[in-house]
C-alpha atoms as a PDB file:
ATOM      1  CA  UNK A   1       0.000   0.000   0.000  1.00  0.00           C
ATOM      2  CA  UNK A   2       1.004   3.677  -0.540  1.00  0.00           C
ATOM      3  CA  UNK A   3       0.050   6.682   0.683  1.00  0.00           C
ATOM      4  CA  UNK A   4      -2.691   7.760  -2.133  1.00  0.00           C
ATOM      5  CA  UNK A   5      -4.423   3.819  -1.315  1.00  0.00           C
ATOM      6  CA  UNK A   6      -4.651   4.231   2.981  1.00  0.00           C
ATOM      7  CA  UNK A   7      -5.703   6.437   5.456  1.00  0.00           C
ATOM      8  CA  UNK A   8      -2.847   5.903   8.019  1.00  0.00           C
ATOM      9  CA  UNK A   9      -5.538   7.243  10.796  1.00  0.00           C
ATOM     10  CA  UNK A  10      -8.224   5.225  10.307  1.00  0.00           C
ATOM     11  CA  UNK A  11      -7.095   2.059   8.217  1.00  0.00           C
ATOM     12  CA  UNK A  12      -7.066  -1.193  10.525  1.00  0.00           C
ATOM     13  CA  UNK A  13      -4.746  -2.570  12.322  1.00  0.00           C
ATOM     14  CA  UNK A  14      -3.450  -5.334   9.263  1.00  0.00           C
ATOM     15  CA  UNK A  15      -3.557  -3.054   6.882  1.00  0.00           C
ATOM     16  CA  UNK A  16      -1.333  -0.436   8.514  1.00  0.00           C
ATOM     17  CA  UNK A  17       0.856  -3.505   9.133  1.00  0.00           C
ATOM     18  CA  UNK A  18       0.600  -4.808   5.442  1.00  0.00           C
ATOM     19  CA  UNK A  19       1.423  -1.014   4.641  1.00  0.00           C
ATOM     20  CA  UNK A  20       5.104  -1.283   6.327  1.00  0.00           C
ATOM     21  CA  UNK A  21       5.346  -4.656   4.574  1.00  0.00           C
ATOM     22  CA  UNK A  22       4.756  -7.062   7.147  1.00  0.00           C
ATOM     23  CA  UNK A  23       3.504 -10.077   5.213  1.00  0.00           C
ATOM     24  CA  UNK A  24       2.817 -12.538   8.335  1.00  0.00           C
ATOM     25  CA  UNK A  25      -0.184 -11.426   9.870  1.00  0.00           C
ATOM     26  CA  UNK A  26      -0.827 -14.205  12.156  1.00  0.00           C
ATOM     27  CA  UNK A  27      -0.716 -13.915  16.044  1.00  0.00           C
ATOM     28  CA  UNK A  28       0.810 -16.400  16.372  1.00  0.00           C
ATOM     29  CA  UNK A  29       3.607 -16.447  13.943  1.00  0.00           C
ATOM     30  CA  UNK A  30       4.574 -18.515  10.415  1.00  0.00           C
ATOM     31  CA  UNK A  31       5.709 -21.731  13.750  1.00  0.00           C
ATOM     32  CA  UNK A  32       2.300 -21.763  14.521  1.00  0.00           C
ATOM     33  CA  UNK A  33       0.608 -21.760  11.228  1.00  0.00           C
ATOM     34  CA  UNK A  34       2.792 -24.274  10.391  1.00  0.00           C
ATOM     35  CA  UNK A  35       1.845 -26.698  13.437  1.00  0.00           C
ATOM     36  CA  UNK A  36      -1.623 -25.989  12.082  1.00  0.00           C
ATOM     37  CA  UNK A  37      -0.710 -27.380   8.636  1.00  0.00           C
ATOM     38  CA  UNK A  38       0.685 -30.576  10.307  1.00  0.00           C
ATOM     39  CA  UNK A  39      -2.351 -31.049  12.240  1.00  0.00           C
ATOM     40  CA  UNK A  40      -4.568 -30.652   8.910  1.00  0.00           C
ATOM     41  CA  UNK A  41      -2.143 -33.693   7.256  1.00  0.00           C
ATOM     42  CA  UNK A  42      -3.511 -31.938   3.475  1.00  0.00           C
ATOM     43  CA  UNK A  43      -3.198 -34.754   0.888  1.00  0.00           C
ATOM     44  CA  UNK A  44      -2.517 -33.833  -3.045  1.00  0.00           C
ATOM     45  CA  UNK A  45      -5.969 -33.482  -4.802  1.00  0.00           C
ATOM     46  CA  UNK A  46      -7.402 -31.814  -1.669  1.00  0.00           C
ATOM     47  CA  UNK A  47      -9.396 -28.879  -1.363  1.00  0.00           C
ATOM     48  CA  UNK A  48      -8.758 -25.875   0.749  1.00  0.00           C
ATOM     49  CA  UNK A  49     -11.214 -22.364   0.968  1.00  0.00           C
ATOM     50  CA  UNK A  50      -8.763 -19.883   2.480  1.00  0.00           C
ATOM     51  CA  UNK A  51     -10.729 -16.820   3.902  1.00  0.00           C
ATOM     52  CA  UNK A  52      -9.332 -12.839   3.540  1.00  0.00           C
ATOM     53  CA  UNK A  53      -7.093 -14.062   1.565  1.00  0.00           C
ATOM     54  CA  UNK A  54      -5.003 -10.863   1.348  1.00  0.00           C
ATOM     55  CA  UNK A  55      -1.925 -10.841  -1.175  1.00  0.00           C
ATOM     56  CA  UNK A  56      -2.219 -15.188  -1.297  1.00  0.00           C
ATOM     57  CA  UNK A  57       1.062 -15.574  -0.059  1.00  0.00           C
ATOM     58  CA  UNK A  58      -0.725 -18.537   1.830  1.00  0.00           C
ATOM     59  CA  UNK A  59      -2.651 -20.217  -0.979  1.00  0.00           C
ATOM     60  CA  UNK A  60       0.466 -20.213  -3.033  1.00  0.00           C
ATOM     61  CA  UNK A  61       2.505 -21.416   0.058  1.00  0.00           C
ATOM     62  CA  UNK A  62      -0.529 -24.556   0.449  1.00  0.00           C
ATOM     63  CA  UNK A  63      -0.271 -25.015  -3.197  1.00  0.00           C
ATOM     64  CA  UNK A  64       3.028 -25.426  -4.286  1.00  0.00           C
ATOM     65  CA  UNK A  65       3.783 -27.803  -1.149  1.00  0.00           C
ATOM     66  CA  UNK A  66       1.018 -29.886  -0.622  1.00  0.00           C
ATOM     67  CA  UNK A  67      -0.487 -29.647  -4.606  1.00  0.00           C
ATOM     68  CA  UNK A  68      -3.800 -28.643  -3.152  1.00  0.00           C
ATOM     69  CA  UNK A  69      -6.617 -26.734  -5.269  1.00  0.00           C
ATOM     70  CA  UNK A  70      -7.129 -23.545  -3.475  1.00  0.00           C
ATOM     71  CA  UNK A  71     -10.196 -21.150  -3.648  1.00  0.00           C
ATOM     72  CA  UNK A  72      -9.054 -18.000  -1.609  1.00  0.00           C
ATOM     73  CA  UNK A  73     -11.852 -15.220  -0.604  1.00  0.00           C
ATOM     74  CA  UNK A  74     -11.113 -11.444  -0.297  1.00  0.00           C
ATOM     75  CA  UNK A  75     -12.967  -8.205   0.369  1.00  0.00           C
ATOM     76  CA  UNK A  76     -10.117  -5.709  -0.895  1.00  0.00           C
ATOM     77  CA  UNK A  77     -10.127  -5.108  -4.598  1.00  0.00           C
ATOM     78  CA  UNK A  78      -6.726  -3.838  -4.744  1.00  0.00           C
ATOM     79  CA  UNK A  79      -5.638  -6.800  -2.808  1.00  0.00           C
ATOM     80  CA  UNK A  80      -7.483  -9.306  -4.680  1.00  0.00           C
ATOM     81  CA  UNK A  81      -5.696  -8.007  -8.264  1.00  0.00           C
ATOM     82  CA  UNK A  82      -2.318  -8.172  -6.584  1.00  0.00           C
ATOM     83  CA  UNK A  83      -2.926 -11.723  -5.202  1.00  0.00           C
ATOM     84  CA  UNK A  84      -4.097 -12.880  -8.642  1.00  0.00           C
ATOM     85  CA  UNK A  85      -0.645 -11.177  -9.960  1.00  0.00           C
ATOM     86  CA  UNK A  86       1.173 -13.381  -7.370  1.00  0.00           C
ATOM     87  CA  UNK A  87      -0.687 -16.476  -8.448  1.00  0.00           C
ATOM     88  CA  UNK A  88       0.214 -15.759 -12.035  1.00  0.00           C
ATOM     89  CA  UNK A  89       3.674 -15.260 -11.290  1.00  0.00           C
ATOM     90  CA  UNK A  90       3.903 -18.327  -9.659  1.00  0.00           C
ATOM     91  CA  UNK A  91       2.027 -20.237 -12.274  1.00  0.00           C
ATOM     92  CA  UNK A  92      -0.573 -21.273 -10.829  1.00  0.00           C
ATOM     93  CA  UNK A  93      -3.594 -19.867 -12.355  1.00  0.00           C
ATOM     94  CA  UNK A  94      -5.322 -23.537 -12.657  1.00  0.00           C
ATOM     95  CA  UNK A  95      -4.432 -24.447  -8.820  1.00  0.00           C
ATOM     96  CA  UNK A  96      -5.232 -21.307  -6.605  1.00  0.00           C
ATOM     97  CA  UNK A  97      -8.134 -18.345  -7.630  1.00  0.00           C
ATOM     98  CA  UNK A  98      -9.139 -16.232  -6.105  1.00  0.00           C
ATOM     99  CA  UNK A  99     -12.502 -14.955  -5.933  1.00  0.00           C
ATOM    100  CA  UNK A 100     -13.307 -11.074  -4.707  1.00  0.00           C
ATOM    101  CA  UNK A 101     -16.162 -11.133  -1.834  1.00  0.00           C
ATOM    102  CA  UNK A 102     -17.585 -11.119   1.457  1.00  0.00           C
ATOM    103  CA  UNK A 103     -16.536 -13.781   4.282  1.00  0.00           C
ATOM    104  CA  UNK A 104     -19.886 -13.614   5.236  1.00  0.00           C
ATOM    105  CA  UNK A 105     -21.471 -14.507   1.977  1.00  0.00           C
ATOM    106  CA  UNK A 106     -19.530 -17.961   1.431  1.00  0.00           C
ATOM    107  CA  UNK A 107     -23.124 -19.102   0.362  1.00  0.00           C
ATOM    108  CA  UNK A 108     -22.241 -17.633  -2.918  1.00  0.00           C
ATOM    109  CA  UNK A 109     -19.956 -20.352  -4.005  1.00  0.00           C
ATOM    110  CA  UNK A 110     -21.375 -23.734  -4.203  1.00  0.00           C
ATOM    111  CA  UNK A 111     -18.736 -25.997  -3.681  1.00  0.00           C
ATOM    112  CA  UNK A 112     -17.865 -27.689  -0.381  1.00  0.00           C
ATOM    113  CA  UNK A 113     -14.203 -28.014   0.653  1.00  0.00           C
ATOM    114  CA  UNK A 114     -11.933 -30.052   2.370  1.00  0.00           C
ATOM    115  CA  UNK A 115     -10.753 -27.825   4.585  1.00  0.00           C
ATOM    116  CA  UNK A 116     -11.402 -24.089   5.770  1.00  0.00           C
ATOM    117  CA  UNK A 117      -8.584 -21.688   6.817  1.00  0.00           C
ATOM    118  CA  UNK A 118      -9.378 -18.849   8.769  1.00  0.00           C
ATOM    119  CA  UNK A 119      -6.069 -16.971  10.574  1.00  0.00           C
ATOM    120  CA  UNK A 120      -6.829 -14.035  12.560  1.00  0.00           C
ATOM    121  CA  UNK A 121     -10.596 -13.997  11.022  1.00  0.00           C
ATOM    122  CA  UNK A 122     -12.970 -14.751  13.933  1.00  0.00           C
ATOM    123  CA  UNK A 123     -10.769 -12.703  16.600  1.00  0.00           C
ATOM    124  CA  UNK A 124     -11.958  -9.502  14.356  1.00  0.00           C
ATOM    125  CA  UNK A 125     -15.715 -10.373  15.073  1.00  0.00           C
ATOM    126  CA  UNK A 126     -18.719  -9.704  17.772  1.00  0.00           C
ATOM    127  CA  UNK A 127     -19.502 -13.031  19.686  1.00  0.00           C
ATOM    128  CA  UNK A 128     -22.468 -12.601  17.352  1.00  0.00           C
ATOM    129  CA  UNK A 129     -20.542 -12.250  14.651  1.00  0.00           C
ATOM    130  CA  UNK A 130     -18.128 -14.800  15.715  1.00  0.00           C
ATOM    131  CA  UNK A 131     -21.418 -17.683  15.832  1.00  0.00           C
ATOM    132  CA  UNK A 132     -22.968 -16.404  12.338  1.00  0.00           C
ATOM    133  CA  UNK A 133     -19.286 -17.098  10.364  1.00  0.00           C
ATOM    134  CA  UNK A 134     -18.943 -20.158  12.046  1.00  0.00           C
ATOM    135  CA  UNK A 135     -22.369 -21.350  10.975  1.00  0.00           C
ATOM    136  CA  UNK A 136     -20.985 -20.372   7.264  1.00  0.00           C
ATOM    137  CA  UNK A 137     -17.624 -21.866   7.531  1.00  0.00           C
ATOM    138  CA  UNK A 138     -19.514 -25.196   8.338  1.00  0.00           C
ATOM    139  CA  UNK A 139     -22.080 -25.047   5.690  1.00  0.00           C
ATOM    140  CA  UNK A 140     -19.019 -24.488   3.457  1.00  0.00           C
ATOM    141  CA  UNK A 141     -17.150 -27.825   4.005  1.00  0.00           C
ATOM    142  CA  UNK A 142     -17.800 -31.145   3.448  1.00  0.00           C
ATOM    143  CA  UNK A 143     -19.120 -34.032   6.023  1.00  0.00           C
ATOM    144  CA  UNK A 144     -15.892 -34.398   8.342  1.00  0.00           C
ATOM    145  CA  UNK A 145     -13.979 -31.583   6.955  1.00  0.00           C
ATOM    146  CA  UNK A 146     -11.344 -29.541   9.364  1.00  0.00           C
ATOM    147  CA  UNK A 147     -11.509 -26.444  10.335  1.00  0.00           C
ATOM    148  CA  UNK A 148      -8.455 -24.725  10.793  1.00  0.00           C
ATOM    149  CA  UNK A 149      -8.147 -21.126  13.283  1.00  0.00           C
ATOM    150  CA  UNK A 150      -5.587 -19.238  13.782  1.00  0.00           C
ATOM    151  CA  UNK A 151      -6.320 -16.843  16.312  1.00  0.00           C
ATOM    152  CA  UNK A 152      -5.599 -14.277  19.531  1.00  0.00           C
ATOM    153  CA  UNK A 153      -6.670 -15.649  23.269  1.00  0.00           C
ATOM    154  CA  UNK A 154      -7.081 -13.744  26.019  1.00  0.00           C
ATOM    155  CA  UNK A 155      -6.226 -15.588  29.082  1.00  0.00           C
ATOM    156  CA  UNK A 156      -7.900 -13.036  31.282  1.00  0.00           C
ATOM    157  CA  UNK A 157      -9.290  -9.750  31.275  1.00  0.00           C
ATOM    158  CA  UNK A 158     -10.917 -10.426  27.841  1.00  0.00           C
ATOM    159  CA  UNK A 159     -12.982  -7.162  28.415  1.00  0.00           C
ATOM    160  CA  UNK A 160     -10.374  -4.710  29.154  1.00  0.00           C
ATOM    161  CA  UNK A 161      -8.095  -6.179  26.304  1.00  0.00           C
ATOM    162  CA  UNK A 162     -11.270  -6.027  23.868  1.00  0.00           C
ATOM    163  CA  UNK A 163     -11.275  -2.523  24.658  1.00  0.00           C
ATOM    164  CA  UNK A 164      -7.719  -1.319  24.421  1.00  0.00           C
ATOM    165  CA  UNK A 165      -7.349  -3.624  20.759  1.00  0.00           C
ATOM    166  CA  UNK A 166     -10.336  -2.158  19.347  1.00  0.00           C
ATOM    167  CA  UNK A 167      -8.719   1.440  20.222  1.00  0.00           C
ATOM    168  CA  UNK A 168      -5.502   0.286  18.346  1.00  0.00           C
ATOM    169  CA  UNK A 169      -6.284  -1.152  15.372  1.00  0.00           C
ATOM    170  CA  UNK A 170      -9.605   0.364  14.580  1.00  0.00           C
ATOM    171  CA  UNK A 171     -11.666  -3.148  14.296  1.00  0.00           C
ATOM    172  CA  UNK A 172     -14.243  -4.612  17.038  1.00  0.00           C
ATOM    173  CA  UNK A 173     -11.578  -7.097  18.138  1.00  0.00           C
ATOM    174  CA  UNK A 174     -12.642  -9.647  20.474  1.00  0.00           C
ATOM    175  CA  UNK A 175     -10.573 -12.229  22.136  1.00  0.00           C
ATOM    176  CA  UNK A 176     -11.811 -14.999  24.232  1.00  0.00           C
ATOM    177  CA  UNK A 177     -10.814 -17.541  26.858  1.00  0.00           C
ATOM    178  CA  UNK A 178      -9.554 -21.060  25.642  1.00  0.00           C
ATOM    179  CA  UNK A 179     -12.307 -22.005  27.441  1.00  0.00           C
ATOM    180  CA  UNK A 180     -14.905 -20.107  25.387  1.00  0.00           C
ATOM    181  CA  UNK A 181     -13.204 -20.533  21.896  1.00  0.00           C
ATOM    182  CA  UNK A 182     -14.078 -24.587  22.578  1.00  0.00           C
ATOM    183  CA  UNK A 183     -17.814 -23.613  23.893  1.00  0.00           C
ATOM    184  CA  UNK A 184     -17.967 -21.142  20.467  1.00  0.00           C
ATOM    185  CA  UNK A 185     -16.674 -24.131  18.364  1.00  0.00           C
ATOM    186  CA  UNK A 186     -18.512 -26.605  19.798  1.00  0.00           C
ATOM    187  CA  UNK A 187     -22.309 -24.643  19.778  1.00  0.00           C
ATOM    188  CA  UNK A 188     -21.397 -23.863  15.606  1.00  0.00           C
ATOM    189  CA  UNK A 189     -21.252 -28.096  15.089  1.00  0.00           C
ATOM    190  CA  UNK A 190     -17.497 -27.737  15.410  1.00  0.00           C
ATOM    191  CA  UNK A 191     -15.531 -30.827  17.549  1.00  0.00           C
ATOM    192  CA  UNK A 192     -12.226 -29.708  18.320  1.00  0.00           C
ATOM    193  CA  UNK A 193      -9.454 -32.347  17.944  1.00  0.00           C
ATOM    194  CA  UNK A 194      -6.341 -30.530  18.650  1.00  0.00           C
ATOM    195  CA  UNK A 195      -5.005 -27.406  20.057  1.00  0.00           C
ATOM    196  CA  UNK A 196      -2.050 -25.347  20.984  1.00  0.00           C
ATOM    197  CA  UNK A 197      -1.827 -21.961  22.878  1.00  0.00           C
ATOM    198  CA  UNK A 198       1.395 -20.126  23.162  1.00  0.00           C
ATOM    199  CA  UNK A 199       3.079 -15.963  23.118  1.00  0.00           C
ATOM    200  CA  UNK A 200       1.736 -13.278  21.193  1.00  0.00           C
ATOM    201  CA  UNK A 201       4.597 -11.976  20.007  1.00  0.00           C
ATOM    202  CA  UNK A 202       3.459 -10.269  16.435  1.00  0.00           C
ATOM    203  CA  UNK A 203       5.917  -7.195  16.610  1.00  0.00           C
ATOM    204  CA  UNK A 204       8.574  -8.634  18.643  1.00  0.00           C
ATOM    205  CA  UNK A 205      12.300  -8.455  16.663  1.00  0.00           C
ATOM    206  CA  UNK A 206      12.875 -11.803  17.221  1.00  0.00           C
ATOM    207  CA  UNK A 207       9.448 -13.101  15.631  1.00  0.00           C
ATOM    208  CA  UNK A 208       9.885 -10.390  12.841  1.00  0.00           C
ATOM    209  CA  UNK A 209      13.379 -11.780  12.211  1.00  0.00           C
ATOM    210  CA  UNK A 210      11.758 -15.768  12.015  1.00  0.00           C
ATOM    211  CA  UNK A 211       9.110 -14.623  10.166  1.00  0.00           C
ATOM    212  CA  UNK A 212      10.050 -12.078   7.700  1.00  0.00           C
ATOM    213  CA  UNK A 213      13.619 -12.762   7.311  1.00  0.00           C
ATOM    214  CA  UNK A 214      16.595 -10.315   7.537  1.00  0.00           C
ATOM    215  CA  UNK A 215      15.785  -8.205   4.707  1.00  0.00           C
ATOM    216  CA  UNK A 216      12.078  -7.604   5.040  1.00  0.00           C
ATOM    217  CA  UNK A 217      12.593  -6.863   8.720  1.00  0.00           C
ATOM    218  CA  UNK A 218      14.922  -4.024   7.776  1.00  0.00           C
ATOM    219  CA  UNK A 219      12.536  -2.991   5.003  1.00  0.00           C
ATOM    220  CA  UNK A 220       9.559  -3.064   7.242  1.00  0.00           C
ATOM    221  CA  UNK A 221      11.713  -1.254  10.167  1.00  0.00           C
ATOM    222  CA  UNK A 222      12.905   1.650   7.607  1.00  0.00           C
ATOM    223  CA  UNK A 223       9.394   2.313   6.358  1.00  0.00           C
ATOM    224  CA  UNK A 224       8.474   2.533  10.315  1.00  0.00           C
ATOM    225  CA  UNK A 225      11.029   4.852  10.540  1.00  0.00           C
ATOM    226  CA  UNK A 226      10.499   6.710   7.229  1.00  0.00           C
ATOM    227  CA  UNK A 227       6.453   7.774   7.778  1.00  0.00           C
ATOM    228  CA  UNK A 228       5.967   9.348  11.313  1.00  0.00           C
ATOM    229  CA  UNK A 229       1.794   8.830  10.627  1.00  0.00           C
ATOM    230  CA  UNK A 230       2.841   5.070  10.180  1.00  0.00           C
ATOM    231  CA  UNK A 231       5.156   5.057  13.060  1.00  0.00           C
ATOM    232  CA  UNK A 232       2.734   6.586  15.312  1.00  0.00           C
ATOM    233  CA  UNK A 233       0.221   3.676  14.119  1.00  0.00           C
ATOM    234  CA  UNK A 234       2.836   0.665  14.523  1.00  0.00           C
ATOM    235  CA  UNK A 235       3.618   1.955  17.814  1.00  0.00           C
ATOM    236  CA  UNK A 236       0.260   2.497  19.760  1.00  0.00           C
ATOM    237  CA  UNK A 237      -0.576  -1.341  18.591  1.00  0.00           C
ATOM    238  CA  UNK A 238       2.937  -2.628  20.070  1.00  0.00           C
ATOM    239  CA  UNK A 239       2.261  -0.536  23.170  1.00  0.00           C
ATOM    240  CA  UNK A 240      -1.066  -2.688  23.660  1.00  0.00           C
ATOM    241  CA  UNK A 241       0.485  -5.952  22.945  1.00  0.00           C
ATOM    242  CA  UNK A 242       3.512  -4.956  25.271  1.00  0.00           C
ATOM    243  CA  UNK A 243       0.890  -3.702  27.758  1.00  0.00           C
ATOM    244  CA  UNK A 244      -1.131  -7.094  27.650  1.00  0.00           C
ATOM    245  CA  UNK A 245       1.871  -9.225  27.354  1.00  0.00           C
ATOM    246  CA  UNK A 246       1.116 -11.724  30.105  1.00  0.00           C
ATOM    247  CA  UNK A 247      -2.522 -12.270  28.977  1.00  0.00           C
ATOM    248  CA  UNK A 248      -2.332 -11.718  25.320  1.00  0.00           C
ATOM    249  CA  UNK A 249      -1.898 -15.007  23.273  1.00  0.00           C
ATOM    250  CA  UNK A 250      -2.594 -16.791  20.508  1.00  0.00           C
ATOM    251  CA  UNK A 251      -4.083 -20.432  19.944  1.00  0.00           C
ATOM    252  CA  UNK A 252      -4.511 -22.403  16.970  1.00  0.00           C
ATOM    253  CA  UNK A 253      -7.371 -24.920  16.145  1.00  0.00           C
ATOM    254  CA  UNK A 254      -7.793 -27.910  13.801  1.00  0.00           C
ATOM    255  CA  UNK A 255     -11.678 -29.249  14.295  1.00  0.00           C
ATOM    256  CA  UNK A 256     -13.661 -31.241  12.500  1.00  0.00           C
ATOM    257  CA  UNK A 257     -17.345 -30.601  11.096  1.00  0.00           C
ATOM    258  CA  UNK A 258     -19.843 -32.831  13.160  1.00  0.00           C
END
């Protein structure tokens, strides 16, 4: 993103993070997504629905290492045409599309899938919200598909935390319990069969270095440096995570439809 395509004041939280060039998202790292991936055991032929798909840096990533047919769903136009570039680049226009819409209108496409992958998707919603996606998700794959979350826990406090996210990044961000992600999963037809928790630890330089590498971390620490409105952004979200350290987490799902 560039100046002329966000609103540094009022863009959200993984946009102004996208806008540095932070390309892992996920609370609770690329480690984490990756357990996720080993809990899903994806077999070649599969098929995967990948929601806010952003740039698809992870349906190429599923693709080209598991040969999986990936349908990826996102809201952004601008990020839609630059994920389609991506998936062109890579070649693989017949493996991975990517179709431009609503996460909460997945009963637009027809097909049921092997697997759903939300990361950092359900955290963004009201419990309400949370309960109607879920109900979607399910419709959307087939009899004993997986589910697979990847999202932020709050091990207490999940009021005051709600509070000072939604402040920071500028979306209704809701953390719960582990307790009450099972309970959510479980009332949307949703048996959980295995889960980790672990540190949030999204703008930390060590998880920017084992994420991003050496040269995108410097990249995405000049551009901090370079745009104070950015800078001022970036900084007010670390302050919360920092703030919340000891309660802020992440935890990753793989469930199956019941």
């Amino acid at each position: 993103m560039t100046n002329a395509t966000i609103n540094f004041q009022t863009a959200t939280g993984h946009e102004v993070l996208a806008a540095v060039g932070k390309k892992i998202l996920r609370p609770g790292g690329r480690a984490a997504t990756e357990q996720l991936f080993q809990w899903a055991g994806f077999k070649p032929g599969e098929t995967v629905l990948e929601l806010a798909s952003s740039f698809g840096y992870s349906a190429i990533a599923l693709a080209q290492r598991y040969h999986v047919r990936v349908v990826g769903i996102e809201k952004n136009p601008n990020s839609v045409a630059r994920a389609r570039t991506n998936i062109a680049a890579a070649g693989l226009s017949s493996q991975v599309e990517i179709i431009e819409g609503d996460i909460f209108h997945l009963d637009r496409i027809a097909e049921q899938f092997d697997y759903v992958l939300a990361e950092a998707i359900l955290t963004m919603q009201s419990p309400p919200g949370k309960a109607k996606l879920l109900s979607t998700i399910r419709d959307r794959l087939k009899p004993g598909g997986k589910f697979l979350s990847h999202e932020l826990l709050a091990r207490s406090r999940e009021t005051e935390i709600h509070k000072a996210l939604a402040q920071a990044i500028r979306v209704n961000s809701t953390p719960l319990s582990e307790f009450n992600w099972m309970s959510t999963c479980a009332t949307a037809g949703f048996q959980v069969e295995q889960h980790q928790t672990g540190a949030m630890e999204l703008l930390n330089l060590r998880r920017l270095l084992q994420d991003e590498g050496i040269l995108n971390t410097v990249r995405i620490l000049w551009n901090i440096l370079r745009y104070p409105q950015l800078r001022e952004r970036v900084s007010a979200i670390h302050q919360v995570f920092q703030q919340y350290q000891q309660d802020l987490s992440y935890i990753i799902m793989c469930a199956t439809r019941v």
